[in-house]
Protein backbone atom coordinates (compact mmCIF):
# COMPACT_ATOMS: atom_id res chain seq x y z
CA UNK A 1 -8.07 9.34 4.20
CA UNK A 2 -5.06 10.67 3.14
CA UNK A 3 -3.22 7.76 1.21
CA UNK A 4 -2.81 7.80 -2.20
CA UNK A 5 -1.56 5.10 -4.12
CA UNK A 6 1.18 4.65 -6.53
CA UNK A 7 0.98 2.95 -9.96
CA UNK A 8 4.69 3.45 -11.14
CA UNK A 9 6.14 0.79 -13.63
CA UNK A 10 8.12 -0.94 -10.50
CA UNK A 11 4.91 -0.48 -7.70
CA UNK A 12 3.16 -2.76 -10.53
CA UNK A 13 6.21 -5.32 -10.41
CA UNK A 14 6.01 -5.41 -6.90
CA UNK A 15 2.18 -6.06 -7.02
CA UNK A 16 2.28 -8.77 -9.22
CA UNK A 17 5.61 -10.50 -8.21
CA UNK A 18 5.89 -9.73 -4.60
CA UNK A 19 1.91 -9.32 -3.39
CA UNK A 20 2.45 -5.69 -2.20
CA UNK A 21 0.38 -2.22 -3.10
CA UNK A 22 2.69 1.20 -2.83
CA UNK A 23 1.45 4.13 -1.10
CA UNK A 24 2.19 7.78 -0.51
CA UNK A 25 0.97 9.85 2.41
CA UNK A 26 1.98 12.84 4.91
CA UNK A 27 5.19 12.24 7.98
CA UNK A 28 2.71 12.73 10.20
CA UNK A 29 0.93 9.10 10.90
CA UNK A 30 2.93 6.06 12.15
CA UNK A 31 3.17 2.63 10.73
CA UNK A 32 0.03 1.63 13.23
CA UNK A 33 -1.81 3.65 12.27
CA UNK A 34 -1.36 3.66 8.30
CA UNK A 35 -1.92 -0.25 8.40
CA UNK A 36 -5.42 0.04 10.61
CA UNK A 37 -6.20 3.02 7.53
CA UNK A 38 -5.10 0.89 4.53
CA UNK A 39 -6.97 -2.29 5.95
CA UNK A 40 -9.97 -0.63 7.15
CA UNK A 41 -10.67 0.84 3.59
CA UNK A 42 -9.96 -1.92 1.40
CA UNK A 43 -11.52 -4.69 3.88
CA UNK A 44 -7.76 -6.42 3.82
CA UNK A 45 -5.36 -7.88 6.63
CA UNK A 46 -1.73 -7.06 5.94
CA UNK A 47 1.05 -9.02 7.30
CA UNK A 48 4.18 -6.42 6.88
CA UNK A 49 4.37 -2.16 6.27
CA UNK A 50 7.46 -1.36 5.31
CA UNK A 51 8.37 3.35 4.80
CA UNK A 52 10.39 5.26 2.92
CA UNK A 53 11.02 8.52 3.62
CA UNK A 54 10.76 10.24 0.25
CA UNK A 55 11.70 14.29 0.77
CA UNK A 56 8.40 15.40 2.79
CA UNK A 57 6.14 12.69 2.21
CA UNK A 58 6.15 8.71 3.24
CA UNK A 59 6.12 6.01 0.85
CA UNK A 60 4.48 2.84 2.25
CA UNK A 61 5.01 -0.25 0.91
CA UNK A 62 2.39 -2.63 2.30
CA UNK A 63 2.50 -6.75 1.80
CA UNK A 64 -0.92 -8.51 2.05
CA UNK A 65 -1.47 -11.49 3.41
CA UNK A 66 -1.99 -14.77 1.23
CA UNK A 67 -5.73 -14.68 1.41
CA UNK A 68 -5.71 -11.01 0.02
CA UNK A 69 -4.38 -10.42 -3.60
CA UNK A 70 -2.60 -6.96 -4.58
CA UNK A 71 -3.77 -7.35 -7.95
CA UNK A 72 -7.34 -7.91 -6.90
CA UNK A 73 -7.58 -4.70 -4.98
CA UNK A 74 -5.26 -2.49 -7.42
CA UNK A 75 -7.47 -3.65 -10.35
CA UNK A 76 -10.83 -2.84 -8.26
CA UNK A 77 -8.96 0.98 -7.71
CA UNK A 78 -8.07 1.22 -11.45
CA UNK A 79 -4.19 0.97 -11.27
CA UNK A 80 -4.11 -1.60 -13.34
């Protein structure tokens, strides 16, 4: 697995107000495949990846769905 996620002051806004966890990985995956990574290793279903291309890495910005809570799972990796 190479994701790594972010726990910036505004990726912790966007878990609690908007229900989404922030990740960074390499260009070379697609958003496919980065959503079948992120919800085979955390056991969640995602509705929505969104990417930023950041200089030579890829932020992801990932919204769960309603049954699965950012917090829950950020808390359970010790972001917050």
């Amino acid at each position: 697995m190479n994701l790594k996620i972010i726990s910036t002051e505004k990726a912790v806004m966007k878990i609690e107000a908007e229900n989404v966890l922030t990740f960074e990985t390499n260009m070379i995956k697609n958003k496919e495949e980065i959503k079948k990574e992120i919800e085979e290793s955390f056991d969640i279903k995602i509705d929505k990846i969104r990417t930023l291309i950041h200089g030579n890495k890829k932020i992801i910005y990932a919204k769960l769905n309603k049954t699965n809570l950012a917090i829950d799972v950020a808390t359970k990796l010790g972001v917050i």
